[in-house]
Protein backbone atom coordinates (compact mmCIF):
# COMPACT_ATOMS: atom_id res chain seq x y z
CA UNK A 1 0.00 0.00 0.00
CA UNK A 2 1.35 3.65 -0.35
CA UNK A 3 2.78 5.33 2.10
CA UNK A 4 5.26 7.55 3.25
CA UNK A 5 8.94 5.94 4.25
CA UNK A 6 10.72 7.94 7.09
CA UNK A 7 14.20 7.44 8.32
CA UNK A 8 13.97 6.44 11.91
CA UNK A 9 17.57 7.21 14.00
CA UNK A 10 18.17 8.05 17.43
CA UNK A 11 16.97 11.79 16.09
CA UNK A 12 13.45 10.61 15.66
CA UNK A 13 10.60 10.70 17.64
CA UNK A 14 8.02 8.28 16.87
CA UNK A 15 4.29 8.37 17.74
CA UNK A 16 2.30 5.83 16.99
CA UNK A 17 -1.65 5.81 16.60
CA UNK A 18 -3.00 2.30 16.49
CA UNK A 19 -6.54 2.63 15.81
CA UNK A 20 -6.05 5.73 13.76
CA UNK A 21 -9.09 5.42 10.65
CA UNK A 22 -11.37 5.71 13.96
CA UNK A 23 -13.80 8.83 15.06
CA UNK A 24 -11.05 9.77 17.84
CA UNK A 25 -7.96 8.04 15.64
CA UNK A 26 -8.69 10.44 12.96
CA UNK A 27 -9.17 13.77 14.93
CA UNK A 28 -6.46 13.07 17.02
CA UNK A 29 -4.15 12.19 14.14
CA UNK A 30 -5.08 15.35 12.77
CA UNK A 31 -3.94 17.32 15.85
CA UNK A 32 -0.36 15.43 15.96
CA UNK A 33 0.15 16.20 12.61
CA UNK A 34 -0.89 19.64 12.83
CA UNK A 35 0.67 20.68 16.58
CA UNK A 36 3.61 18.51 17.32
CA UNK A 37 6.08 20.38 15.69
CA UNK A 38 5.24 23.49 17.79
CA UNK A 39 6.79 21.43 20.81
CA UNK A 40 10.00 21.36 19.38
CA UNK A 41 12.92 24.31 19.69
CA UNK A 42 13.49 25.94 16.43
CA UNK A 43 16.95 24.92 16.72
CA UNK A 44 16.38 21.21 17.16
CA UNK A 45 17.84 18.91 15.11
CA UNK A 46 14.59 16.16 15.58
CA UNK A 47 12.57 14.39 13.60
CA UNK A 48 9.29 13.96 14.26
CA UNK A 49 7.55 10.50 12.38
CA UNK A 50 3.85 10.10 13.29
CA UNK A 51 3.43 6.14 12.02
CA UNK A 52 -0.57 5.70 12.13
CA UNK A 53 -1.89 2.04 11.42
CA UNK A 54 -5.52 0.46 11.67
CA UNK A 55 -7.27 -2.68 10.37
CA UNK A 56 -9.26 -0.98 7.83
CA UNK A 57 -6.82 -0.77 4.96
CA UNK A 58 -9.27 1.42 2.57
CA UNK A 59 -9.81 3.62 5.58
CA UNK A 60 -6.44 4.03 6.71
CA UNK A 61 -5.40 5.37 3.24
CA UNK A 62 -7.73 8.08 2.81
CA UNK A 63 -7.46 9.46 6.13
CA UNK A 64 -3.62 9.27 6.05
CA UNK A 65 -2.88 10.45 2.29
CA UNK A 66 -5.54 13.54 3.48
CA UNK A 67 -3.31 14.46 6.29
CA UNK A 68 0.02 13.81 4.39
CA UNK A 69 -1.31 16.74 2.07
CA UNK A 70 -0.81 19.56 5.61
CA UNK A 71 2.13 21.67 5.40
CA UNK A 72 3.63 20.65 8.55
CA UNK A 73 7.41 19.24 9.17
CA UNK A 74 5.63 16.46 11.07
CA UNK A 75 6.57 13.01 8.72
CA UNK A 76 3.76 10.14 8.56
CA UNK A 77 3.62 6.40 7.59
CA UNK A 78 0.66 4.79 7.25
CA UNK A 79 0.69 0.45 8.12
CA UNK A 80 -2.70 -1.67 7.76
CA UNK A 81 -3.75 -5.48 8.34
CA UNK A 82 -0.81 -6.94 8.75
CA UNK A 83 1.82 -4.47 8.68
CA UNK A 84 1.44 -3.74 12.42
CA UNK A 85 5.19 -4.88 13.02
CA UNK A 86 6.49 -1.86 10.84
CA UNK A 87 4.39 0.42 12.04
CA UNK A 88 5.36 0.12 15.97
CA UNK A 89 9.28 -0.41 15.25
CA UNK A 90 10.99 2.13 16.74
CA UNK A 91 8.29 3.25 18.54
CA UNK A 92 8.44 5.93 21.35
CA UNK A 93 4.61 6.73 22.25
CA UNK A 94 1.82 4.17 21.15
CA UNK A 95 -1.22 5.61 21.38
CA UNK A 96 -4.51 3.42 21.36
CA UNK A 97 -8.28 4.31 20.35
CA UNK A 98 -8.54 1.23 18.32
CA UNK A 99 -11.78 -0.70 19.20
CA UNK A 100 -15.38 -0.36 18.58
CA UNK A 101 -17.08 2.77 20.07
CA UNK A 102 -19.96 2.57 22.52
CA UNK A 103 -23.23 2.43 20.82
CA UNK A 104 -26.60 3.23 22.39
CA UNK A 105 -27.85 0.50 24.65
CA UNK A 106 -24.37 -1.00 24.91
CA UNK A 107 -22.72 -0.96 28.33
CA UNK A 108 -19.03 -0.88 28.95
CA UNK A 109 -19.31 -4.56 30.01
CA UNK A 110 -20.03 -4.94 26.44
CA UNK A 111 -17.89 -3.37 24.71
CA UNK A 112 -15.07 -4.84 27.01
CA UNK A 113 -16.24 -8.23 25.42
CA UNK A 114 -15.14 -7.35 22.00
CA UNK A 115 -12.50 -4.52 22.59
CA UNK A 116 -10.26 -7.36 25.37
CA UNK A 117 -9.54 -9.17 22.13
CA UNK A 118 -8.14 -6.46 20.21
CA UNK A 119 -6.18 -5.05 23.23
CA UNK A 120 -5.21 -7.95 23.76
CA UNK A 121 -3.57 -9.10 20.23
CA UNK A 122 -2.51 -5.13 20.55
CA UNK A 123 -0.35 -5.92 23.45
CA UNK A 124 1.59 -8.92 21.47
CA UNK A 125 2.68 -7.19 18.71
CA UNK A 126 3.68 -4.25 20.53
CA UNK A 127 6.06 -6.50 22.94
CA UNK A 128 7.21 -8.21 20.04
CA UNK A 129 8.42 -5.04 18.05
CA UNK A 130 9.15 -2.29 20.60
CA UNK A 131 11.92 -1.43 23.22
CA UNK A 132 9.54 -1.88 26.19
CA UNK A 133 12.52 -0.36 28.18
CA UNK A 134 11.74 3.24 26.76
CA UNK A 135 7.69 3.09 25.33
CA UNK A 136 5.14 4.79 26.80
CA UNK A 137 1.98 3.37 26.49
CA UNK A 138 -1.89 5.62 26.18
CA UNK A 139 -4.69 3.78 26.16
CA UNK A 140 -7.84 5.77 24.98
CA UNK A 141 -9.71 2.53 24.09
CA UNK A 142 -13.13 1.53 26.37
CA UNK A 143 -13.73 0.59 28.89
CA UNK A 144 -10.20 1.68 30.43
CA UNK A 145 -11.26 0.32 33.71
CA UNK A 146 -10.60 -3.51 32.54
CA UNK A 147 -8.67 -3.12 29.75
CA UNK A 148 -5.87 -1.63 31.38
CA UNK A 149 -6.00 -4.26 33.50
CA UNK A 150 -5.99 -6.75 30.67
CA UNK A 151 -2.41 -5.26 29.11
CA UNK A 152 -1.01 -4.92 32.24
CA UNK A 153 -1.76 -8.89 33.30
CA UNK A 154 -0.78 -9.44 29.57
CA UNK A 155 2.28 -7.76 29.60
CA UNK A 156 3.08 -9.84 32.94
CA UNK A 157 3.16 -13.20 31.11
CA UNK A 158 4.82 -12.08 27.96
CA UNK A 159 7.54 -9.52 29.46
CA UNK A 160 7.80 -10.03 33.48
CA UNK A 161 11.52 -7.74 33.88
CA UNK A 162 10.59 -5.46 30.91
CA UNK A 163 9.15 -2.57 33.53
CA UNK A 164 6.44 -2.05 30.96
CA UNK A 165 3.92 -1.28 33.65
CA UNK A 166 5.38 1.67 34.91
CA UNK A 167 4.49 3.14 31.52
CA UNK A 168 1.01 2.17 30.73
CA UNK A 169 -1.27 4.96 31.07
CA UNK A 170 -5.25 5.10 30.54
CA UNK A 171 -6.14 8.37 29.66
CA UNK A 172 -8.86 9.66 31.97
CA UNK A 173 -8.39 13.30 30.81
CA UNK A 174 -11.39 13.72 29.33
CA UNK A 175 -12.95 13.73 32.67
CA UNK A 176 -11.12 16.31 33.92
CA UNK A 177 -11.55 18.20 30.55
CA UNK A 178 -15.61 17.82 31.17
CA UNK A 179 -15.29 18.20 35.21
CA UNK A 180 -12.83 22.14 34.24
CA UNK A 181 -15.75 23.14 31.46
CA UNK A 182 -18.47 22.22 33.23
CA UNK A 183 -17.81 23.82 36.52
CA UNK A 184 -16.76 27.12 34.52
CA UNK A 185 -20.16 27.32 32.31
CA UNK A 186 -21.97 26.59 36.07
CA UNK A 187 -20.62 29.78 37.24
CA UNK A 188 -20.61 32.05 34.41
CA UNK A 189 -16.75 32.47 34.58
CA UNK A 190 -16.20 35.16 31.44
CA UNK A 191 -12.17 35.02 32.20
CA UNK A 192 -9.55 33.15 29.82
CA UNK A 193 -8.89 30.72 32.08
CA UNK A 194 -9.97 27.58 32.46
CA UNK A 195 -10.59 26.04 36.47
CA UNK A 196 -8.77 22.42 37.39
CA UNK A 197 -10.77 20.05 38.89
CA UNK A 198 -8.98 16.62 39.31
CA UNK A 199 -10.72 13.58 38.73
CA UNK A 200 -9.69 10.23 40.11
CA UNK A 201 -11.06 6.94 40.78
CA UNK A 202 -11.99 5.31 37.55
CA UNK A 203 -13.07 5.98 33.70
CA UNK A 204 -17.02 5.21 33.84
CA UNK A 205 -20.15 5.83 35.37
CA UNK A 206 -19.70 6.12 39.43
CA UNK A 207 -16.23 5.26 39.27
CA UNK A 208 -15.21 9.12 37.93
CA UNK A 209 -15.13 10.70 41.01
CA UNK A 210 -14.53 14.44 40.24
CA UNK A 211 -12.81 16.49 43.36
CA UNK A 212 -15.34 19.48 43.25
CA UNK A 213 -14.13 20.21 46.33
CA UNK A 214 -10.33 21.04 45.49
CA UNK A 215 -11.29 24.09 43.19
CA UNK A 216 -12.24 27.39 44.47
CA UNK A 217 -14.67 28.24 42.05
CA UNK A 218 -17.01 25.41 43.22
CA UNK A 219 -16.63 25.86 46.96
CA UNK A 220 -19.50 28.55 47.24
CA UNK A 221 -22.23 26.29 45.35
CA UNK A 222 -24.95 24.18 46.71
CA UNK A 223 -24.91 21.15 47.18
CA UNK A 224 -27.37 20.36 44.78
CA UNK A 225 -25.72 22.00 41.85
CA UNK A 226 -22.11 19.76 42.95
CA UNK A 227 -24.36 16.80 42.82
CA UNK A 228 -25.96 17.66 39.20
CA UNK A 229 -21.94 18.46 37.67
CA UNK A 230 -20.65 15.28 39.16
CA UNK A 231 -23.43 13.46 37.60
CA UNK A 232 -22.97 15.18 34.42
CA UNK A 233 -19.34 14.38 34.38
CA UNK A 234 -19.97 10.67 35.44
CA UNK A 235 -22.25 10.14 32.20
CA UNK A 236 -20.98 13.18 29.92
CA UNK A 237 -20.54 10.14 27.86
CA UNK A 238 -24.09 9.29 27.19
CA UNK A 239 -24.67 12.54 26.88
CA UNK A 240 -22.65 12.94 23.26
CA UNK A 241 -24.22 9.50 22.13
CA UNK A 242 -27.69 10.91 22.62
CA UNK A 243 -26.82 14.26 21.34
CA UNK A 244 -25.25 12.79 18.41
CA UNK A 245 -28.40 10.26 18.34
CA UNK A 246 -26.53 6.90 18.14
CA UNK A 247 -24.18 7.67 15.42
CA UNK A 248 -21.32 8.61 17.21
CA UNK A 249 -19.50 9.02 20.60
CA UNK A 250 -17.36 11.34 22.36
CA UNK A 251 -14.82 11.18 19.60
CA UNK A 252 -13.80 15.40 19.30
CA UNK A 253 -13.53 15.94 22.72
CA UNK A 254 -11.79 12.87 23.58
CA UNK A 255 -9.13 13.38 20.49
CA UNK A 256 -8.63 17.01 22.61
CA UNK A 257 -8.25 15.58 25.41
CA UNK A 258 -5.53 12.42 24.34
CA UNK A 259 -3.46 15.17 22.38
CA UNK A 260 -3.29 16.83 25.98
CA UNK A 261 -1.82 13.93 27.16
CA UNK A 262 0.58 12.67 24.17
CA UNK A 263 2.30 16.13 24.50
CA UNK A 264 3.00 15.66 28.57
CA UNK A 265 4.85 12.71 26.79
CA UNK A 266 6.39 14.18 24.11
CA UNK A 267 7.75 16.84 25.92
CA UNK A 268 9.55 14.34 28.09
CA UNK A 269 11.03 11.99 25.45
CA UNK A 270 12.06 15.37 23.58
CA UNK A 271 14.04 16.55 26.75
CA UNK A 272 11.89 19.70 27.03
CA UNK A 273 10.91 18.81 30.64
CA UNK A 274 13.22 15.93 32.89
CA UNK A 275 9.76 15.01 34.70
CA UNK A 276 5.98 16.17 35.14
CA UNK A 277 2.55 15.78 36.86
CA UNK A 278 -0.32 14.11 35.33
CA UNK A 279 -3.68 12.12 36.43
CA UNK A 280 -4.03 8.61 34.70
CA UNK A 281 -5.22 5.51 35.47
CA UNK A 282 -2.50 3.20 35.78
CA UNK A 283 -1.14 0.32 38.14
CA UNK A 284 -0.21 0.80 41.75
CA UNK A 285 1.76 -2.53 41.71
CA UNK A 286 4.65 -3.44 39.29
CA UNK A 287 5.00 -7.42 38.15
CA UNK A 288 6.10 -8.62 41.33
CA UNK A 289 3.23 -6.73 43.16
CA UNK A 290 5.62 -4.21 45.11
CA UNK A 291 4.29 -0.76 45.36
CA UNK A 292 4.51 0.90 42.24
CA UNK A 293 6.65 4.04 43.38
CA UNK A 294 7.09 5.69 46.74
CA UNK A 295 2.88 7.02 47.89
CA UNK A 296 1.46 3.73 46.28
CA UNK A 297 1.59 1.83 49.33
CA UNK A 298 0.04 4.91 51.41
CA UNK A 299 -2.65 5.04 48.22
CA UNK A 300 -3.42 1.32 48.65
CA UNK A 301 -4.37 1.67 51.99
CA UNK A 302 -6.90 4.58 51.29
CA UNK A 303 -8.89 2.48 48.78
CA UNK A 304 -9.00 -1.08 49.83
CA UNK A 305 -5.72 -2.01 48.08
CA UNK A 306 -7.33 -1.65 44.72
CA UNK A 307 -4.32 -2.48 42.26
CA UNK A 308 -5.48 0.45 39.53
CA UNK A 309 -6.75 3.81 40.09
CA UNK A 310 -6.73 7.20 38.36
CA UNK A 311 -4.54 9.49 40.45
CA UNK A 312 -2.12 12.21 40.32
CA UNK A 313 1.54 10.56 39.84
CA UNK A 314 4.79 12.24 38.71
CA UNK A 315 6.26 11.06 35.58
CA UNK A 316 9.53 11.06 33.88
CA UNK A 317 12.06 8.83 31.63
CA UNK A 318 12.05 5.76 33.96
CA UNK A 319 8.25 5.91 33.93
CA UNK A 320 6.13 6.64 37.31
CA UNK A 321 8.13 7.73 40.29
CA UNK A 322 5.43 8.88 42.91
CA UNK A 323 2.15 8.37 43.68
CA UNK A 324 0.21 11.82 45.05
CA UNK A 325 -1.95 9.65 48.23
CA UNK A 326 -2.17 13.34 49.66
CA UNK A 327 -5.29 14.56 46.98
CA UNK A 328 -7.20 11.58 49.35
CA UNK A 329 -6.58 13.54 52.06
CA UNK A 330 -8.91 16.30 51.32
CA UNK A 331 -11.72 14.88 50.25
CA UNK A 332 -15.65 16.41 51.11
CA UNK A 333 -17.51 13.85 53.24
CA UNK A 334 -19.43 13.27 50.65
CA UNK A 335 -16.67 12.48 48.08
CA UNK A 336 -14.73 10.54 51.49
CA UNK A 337 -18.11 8.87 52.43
CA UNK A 338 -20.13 8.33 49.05
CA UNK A 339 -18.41 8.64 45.99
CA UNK A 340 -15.38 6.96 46.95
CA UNK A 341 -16.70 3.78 48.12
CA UNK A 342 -18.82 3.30 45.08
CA UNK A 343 -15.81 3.73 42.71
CA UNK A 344 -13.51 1.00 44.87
CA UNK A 345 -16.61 -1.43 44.71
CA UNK A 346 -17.20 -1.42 40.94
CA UNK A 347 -13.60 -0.62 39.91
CA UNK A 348 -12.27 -3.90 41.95
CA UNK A 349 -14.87 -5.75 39.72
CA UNK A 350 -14.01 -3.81 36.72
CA UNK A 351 -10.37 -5.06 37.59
CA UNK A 352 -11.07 -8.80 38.16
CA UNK A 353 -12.82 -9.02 34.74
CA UNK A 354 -9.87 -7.99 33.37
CA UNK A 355 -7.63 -10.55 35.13
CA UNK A 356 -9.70 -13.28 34.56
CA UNK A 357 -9.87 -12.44 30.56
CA UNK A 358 -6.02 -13.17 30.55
CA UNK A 359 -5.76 -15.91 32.95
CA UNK A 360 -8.70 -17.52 30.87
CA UNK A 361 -6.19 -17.02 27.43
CA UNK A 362 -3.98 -19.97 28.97
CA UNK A 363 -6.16 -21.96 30.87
């Protein structure tokens, strides 16, 4: 198939979109392409190759041969079927919204049913073509809750020493993205800036728990309009696949959201920054079930030694170094007494699906 050949050398930086022909694959290809290059000095020497790949070989060449048209210094390959191998090689970020989107009436369970498989044929080619010792994985694909889960118990049995798991990421961004705009439109905030509200916990339904209470802006409103925005940002999904009347879901704003994320990355791997903050949902074990960095252990405690959470963590070459158990700390009695016992509940069931999909794969 045509496509684009880039030299890859040790001044290349690789991004990888697996998944890319998709409603969220194609917007956020279309950001990388268009924005990366902003991230780099004027005076650096890189090269930056985004390598985008996805099942749908017909799809994957329109969408890429489009974007290869924009008058950026960004370089693209495009990889479909079975040309996965090629595509990861060299590899420093994979990014991953392949999978089928939610449709209405489906429920995560669901779509975990079909989307474990891919993830999990995902994870095999991308330990048998990348340097696990330097990737960085983002997993946009749903639901996050089990699927990491899945990669992470997959990665165990096919790379044990590799360290992967300190650099698998789910992106939960787009909650705080929905949980920042929100909370500003609630309160008629006319400034340029946009209010932070973290959001930890989990990725679905009562498992986003969205920490109101650590933002200013919010601390003066009732109750009953905290209860309404945490709702809405619990099930801002459903909202976009009724809006959008079963044809679609949250594909725009989650694109905006992932790019947020992939530049945290690409910053890092670029040597712009030596370490930074972010909220993910990740592991708070490695392979051999130690705490995952110094706070994980302190973390664990907190929520009923549930093994992955979305939380604040610092970040840097090595992969996650801390664990922020402090944002528990300040939690509203309701978020302390409520909302954070619901998440652990579901999200340790959300988890054992997810292990038992693997351990089922060699049983």
């Amino acid at each position: 198939m045509p496509h684009q050949i880039v030299n890859n050398n040790t001044h290349s930086i690789k991004v990888c979109v697996l998944g890319a022909a998709g409603g969220i694959g194609q917007s956020l290809s279309l950001l990388l392409k268009t924005q990366l290059h902003y991230l780099l000095p004027h005076s650096s020497n890189k090269q930056i190759n985004l390598a985008l790949y996805d099942i749908n070989e017909e799809a994957i060449n329109g969408v890429a041969t489009d974007l290869s048209h924009i008058d950026t210094p960004v370089a693209m390959s495009w990889y479909a079927k079975d040309r996965i191998d090629a595509c990861l090689q060299d590899a420093n970020i994979v990014v991953i919204p392949a999978g089928m989107p939610r449709k209405p009436g489906m429920t995560r369970d669901d779509l975990f049913n079909i989307n474990a498989h891919i993830i999990k044929d995902l994870t095999d080619s991308i330990a048998a073509n990348c340097d696990l010792s330097k990737l960085f994985i983002l997993m946009i694909s749903n639901p996050v809750n089990q699927l990491i889960p899945v990669m992470h118990y997959r990665f165990k049995q096919l790379a044990p020493h590799s360290n992967i798991e300190r650099r698998i990421f789910g992106i939960t961004k787009l909650d705080i993205v929905r949980a920042s705009t929100f909370l500003k439109n609630s309160v008629n905030d006319h400034s340029l800036n946009m209010p932070f509200v973290p959001v930890i916990g989990g990725h679905s339904g009562e498992t986003i728990i969205p920490l109101f209470s650590q933002n200013k802006l919010a601390q003066n409103l009732p109750a009953e309009t905290i209860n309404s925005l945490i709702q809405r940002v619990q099930y801002g999904g459903d909202e976009v696949v009724k809006a959008k009347n079963g044809k679609g879901s949250a594909t725009l704003s989650m694109a905006h959201a992932a790019f947020k994320c992939v530049t945290n990355f690409f910053d890092l791997i670029a040597g712009n920054v030596t370490e930074f903050d972010t909220i993910a949902y990740t592991t708070l074990r490695d392979f051999q079930n130690n705490p995952i960095a110094p706070g994980a252990d302190k973390l664990l405690n907190k929520i009923n030694n549930t093994q992955f959470f979305a939380i604040q963590m610092t970040v840097n070459a090595n992969g996650i170094t801390s664990i922020n158990y402090n944002m528990l700390n300040n939690l509203s009695t309701n978020e302390q007494d409520h909302l954070l016992p619901t998440c652990i509940t579901q999200l340790q069931n959300n988890i054992q699906g997810g292990q038992s999909f693997v351990q089922d794969l060699s049983s």
